[in-house]
Protein backbone atom coordinates (compact mmCIF):
# COMPACT_ATOMS: atom_id res chain seq x y z
CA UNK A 1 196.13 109.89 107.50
CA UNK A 2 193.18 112.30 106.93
CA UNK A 3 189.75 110.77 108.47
CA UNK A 4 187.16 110.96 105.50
CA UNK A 5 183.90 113.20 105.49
CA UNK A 6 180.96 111.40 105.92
CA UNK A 7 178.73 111.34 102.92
CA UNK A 8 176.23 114.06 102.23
CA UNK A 9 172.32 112.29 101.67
CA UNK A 10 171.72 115.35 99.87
CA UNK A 11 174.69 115.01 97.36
CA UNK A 12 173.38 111.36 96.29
CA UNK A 13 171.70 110.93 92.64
CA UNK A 14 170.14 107.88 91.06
CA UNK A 15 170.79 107.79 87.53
CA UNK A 16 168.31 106.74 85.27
CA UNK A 17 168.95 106.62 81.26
CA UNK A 18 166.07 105.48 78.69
CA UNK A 19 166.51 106.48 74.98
CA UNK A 20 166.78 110.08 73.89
CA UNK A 21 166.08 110.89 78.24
CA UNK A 22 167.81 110.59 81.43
CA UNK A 23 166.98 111.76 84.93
CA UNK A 24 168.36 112.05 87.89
CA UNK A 25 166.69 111.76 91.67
CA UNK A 26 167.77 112.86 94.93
CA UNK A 27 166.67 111.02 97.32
CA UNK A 28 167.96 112.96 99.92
CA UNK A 29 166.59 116.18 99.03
CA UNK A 30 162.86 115.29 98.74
CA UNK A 31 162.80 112.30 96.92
CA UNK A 32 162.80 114.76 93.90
CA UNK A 33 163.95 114.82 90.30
CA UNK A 34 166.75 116.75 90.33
CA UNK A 35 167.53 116.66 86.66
CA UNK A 36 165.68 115.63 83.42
CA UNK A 37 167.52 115.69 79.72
CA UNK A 38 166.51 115.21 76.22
CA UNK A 39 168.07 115.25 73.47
CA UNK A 40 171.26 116.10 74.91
CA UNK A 41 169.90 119.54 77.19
CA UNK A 42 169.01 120.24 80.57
CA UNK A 43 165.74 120.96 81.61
CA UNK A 44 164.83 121.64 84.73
CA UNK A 45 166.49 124.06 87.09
CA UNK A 46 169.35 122.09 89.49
CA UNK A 47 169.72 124.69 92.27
CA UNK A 48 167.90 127.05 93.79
CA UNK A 49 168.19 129.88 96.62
CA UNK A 50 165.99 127.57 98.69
CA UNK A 51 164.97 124.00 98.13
CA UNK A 52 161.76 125.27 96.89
CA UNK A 53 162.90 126.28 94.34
CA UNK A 54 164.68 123.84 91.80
CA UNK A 55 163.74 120.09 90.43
CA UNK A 56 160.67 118.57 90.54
CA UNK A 57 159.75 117.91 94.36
CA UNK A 58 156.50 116.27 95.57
CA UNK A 59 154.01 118.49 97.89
CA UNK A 60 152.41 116.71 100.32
CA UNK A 61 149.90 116.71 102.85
CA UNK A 62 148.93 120.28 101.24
CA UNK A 63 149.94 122.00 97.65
CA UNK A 64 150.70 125.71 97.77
CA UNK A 65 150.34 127.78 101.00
CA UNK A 66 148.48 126.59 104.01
CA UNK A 67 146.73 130.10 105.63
CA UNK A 68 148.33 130.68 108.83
CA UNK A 69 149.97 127.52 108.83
CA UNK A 70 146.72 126.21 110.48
CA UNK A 71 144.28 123.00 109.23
CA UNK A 72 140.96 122.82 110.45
CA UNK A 73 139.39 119.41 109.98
CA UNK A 74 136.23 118.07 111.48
CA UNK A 75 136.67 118.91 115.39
CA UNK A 76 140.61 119.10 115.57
CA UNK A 77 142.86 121.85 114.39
CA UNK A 78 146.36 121.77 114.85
CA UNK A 79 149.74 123.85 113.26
CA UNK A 80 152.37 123.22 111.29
CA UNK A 81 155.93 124.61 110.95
CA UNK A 82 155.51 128.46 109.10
CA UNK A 83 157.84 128.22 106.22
CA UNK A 84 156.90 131.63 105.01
CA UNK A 85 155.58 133.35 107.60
CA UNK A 86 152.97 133.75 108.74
CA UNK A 87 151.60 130.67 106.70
CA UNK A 88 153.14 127.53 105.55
CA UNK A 89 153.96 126.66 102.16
CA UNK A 90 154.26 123.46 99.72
CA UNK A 91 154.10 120.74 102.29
CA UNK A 92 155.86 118.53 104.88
CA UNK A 93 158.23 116.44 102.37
CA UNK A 94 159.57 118.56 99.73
CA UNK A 95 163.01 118.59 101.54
CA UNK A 96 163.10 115.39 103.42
CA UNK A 97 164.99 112.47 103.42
CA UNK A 98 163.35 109.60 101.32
CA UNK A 99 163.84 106.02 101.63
CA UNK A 100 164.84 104.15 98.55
CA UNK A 101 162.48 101.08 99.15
CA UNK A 102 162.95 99.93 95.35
CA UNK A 103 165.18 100.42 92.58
CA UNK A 104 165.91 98.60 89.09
CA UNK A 105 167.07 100.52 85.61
CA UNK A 106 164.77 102.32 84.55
CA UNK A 107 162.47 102.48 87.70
CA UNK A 108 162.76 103.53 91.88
CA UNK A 109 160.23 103.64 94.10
CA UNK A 110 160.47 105.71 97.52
CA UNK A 111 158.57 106.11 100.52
CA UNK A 112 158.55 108.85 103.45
CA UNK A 113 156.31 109.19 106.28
CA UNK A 114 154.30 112.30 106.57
CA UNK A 115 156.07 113.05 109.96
CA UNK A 116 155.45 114.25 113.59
CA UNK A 117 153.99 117.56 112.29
CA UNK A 118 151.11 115.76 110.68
CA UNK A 119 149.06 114.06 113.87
CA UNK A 120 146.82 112.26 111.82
CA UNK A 121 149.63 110.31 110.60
CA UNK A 122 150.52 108.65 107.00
CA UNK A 123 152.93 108.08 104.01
CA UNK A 124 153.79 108.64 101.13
CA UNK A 125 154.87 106.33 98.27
CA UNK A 126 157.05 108.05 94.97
CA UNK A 127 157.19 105.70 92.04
CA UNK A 128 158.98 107.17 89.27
CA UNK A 129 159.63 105.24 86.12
CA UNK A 130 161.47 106.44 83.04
CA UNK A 131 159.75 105.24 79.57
CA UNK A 132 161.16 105.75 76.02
CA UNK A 133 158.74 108.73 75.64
CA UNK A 134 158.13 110.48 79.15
CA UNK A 135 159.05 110.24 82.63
CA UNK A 136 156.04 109.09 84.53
CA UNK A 137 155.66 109.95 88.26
CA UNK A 138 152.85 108.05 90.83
CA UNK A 139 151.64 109.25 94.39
CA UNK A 140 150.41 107.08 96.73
CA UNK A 141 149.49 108.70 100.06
CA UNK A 142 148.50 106.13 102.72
CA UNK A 143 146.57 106.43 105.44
CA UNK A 144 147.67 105.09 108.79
CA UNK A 145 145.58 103.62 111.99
CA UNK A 146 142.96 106.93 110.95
CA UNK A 147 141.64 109.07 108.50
CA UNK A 148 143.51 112.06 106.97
CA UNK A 149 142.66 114.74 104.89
CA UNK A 150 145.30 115.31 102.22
CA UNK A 151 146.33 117.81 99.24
CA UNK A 152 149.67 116.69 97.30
CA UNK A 153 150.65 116.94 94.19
CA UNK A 154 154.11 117.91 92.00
CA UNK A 155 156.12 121.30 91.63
CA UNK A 156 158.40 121.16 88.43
CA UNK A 157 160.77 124.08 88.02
CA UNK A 158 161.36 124.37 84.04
CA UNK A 159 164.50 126.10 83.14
CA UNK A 160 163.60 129.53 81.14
CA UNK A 161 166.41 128.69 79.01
CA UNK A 162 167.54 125.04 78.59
CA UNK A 163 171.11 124.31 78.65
CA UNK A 164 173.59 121.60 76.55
CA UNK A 165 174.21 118.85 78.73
CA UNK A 166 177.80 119.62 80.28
CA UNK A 167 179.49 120.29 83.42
CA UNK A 168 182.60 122.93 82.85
CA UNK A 169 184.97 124.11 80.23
CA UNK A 170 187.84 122.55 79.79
CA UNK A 171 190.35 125.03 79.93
CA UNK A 172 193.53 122.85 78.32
CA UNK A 173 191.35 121.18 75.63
CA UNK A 174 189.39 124.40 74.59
CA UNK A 175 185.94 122.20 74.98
CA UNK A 176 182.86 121.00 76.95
CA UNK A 177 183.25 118.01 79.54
CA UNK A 178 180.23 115.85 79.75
CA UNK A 179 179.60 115.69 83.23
CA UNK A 180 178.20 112.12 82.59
CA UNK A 181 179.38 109.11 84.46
CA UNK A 182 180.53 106.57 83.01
CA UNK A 183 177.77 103.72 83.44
CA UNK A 184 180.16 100.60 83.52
CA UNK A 185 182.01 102.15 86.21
CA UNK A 186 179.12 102.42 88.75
CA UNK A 187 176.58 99.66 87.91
CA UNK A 188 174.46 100.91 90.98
CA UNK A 189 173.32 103.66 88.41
CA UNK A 190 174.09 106.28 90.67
CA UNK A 191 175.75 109.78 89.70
CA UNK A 192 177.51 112.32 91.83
CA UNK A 193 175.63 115.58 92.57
CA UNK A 194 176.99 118.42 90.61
CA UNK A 195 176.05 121.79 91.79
CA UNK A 196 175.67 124.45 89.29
CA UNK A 197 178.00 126.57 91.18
CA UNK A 198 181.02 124.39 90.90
CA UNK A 199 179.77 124.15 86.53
CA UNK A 200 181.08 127.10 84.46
CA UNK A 201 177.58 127.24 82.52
CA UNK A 202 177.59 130.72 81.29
CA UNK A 203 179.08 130.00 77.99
CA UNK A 204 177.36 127.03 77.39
CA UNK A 205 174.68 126.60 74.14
CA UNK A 206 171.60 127.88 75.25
CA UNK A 207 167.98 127.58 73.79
CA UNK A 208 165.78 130.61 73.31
CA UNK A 209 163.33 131.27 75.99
CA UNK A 210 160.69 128.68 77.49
CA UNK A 211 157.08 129.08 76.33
CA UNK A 212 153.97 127.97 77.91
CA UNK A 213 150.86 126.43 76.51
CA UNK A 214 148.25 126.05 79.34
CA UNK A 215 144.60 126.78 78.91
CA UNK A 216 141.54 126.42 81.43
CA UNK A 217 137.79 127.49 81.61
CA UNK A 218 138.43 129.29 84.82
CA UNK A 219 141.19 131.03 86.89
CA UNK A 220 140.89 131.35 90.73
CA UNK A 221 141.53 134.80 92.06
CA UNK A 222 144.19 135.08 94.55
CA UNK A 223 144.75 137.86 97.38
CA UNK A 224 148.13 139.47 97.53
CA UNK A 225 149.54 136.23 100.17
CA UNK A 226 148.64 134.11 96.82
CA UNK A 227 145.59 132.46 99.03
CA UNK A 228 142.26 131.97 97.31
CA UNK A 229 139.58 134.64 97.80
CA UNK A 230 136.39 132.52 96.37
CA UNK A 231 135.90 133.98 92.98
CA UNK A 232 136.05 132.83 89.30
CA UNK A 233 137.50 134.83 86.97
CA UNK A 234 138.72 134.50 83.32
CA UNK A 235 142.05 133.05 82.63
CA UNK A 236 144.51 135.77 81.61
CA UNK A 237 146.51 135.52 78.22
CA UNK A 238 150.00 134.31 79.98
CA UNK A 239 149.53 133.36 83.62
CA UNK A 240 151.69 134.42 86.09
CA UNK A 241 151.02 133.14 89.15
CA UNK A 242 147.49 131.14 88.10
CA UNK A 243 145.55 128.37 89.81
CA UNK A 244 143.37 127.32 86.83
CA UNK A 245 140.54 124.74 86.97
CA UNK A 246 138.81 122.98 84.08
CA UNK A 247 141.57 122.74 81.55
CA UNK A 248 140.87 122.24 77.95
CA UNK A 249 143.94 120.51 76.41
CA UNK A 250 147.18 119.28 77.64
CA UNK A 251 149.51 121.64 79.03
CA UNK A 252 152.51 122.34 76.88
CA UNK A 253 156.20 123.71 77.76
CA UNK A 254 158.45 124.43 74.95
CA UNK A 255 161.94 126.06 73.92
CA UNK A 256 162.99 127.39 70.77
CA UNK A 257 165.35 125.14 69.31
CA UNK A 258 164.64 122.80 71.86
CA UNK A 259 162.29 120.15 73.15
CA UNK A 260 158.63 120.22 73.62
CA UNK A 261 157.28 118.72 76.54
CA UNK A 262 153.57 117.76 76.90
CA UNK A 263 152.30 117.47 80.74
CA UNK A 264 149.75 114.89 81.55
CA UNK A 265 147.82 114.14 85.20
CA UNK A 266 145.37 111.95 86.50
CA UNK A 267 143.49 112.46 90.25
CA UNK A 268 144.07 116.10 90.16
CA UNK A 269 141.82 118.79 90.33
CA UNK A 270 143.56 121.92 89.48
CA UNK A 271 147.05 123.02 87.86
CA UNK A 272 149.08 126.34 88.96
CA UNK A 273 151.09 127.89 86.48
CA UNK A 274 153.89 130.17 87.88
CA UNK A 275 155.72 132.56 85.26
CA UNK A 276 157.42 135.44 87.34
CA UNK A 277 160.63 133.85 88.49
CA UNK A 278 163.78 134.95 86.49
CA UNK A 279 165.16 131.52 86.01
CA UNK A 280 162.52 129.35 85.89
CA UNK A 281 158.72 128.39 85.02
CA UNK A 282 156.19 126.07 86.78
CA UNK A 283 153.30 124.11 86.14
CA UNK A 284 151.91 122.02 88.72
CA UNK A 285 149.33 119.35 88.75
CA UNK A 286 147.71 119.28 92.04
CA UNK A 287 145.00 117.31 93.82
CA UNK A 288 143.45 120.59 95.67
CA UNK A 289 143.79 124.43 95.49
CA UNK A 290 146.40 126.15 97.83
CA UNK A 291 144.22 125.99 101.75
CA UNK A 292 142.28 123.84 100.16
CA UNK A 293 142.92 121.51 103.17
CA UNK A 294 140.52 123.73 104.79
CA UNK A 295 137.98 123.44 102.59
CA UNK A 296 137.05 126.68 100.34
CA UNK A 297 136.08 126.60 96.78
CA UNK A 298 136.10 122.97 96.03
CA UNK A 299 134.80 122.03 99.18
CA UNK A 300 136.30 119.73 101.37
CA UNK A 301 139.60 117.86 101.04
CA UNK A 302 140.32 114.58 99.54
CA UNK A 303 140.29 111.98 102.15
CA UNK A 304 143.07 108.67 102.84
CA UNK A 305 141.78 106.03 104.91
CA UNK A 306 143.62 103.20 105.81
CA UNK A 307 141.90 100.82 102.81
CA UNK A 308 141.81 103.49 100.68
CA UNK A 309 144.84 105.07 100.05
CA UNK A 310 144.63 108.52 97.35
CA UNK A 311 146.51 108.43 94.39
CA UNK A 312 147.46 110.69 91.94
CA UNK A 313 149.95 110.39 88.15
CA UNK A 314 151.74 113.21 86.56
CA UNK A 315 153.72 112.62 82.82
CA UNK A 316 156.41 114.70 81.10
CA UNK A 317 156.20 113.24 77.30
CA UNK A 318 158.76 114.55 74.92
CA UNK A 319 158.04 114.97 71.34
């Protein structure tokens, strides 16, 4: 008899379904979503060369790159791990294990502390509730025994071309499979993981290409590390790589022949819209500017103290 393979945490989705939507989480891999349909396609990207790079994944206790990996706050300073060398980027969480602390059908809440690299200490709480119009998404970061400065906000990679919900041809029958579980069968609400390199996806309908609607009084210029220099400039036609502060109207991502998604955040301060991947677009509500843990532009960061805990909301509506 063949001993069986422990289970991957990474391979583990809960399955939510409201409505026209469903979306998936992966608890393992960040506490992220890891899928999001409407209307019958796919629309957010479900692998990635790195984990940075697909689903929606939290950033936490900073948004963007840290300089040098290094936070200066008050009288300490101290380093954390240099994901992209030499600085650090998008967090402590994005790829972590999260706890599921609560779950029910439409709803699931998790939690993660911020870690041993963080010596301030603290923890996050991800509630992430599925309503017949949007997906809504709540941070809670909580202080502790002390203080901590924090950044954290959402990173949402938007497929440039939205796919049919399916998982592979079917060779014998000539046709799609839906990939789709059968709910009745697992009443937990969970779904297997399904990498896109075991689907056969090429052939599958496609929109046209993703469009973004994002306007703002002011851009912040960026050096060529994508770190903040100080200065205000205009915001360009199409971003490409944009922090932009002061928006003007709801942020809009769109497909021809496809859905249209409207983005709305509360507690935020600024929203980076990222345009220059091949397979993918972003645009991220965040509470501070990338090093903004350190201060700069917007002076210094948001603060969590043990009674006061920040929080922060991001929505996906569909129309």
């Amino acid at each position: 008899m063949r001993a069986s393979l422990p289970a991957d945490p990474r391979a583990r989705r809960i399955r939510l379904e409201r409505g026209r939507a469903a979306v998936e989480i992966a608890p393992g891999v960040g506490g992220r979503i890891a899928a999001l349909e409407v209307d019958g396609w796919d629309l957010v990207r479900r692998d990635g060369w790195t984990d940075n790079e697909w689903g929606v994944f939290v950033m936490a206790p900073w948004a963007g790159r840290l300089r040098d990996a290094r936070v200066a706050w008050g009288d300490r300073t101290w380093e954390v791990p240099a994901n992209e060398p030499p600085h650090a980027l998008h967090g402590l969480v994005a790829a972590t294990p999260w706890n599921v602390a609560d779950q029910a059908a439409r709803s699931v809440r998790l939690e993660t502390p911020l870690g041993p690299d963080w010596p301030t200490g603290g923890w996050l709480v991800h509630t992430i509730t599925l309503a017949p119009d949007r997906l809504i998404m709540r941070l809670d970061l909580h202080a502790d025994r002390e203080p901590t400065p924090a950044i954290m906000g959402w990173h949402p990679w938007f497929a440039r071309r939205a796919r049919r919900v399916a998982a592979a041809v079917d060779p014998d029958a000539g046709r799609y499979r839906a990939w789709r579980q059968d709910e009745a069968a697992r009443p937990d609400h969970e779904a297997p993981a399904m990498p896109l390199a075991e689907q056969a996806l090429a052939d599958l309908p496609t929109t046209g290409e993703v469009s973004i609607g994002i306007a703002a009084r002011r851009r912040l210029a960026l050096d060529d590390a994508g770190l903040p220099t100080g200065i205000l400039l205009e915001p360009r036609p199409e971003p490409l790589d944009d922090v932009l502060l002061g928006l003007t109207a709801a942020p809009v991502v769109s497909w021809p022949h496809g859905p249209r998604l409207t983005l709305h955040a509360s507690g935020v301060a600024a929203w980076i819209a990222y345009t220059a991947h091949p397979d993918g677009v972003c645009v991220e509500p965040v509470t501070g500017i990338p090093d903004g843990i350190n201060g700069g532009l917007l002076g210094e960061p948001p603060i969590a103290s043990p009674r006061s805990p920040l929080s922060a909301t991001f929505e996906i509506a569909w129309s």
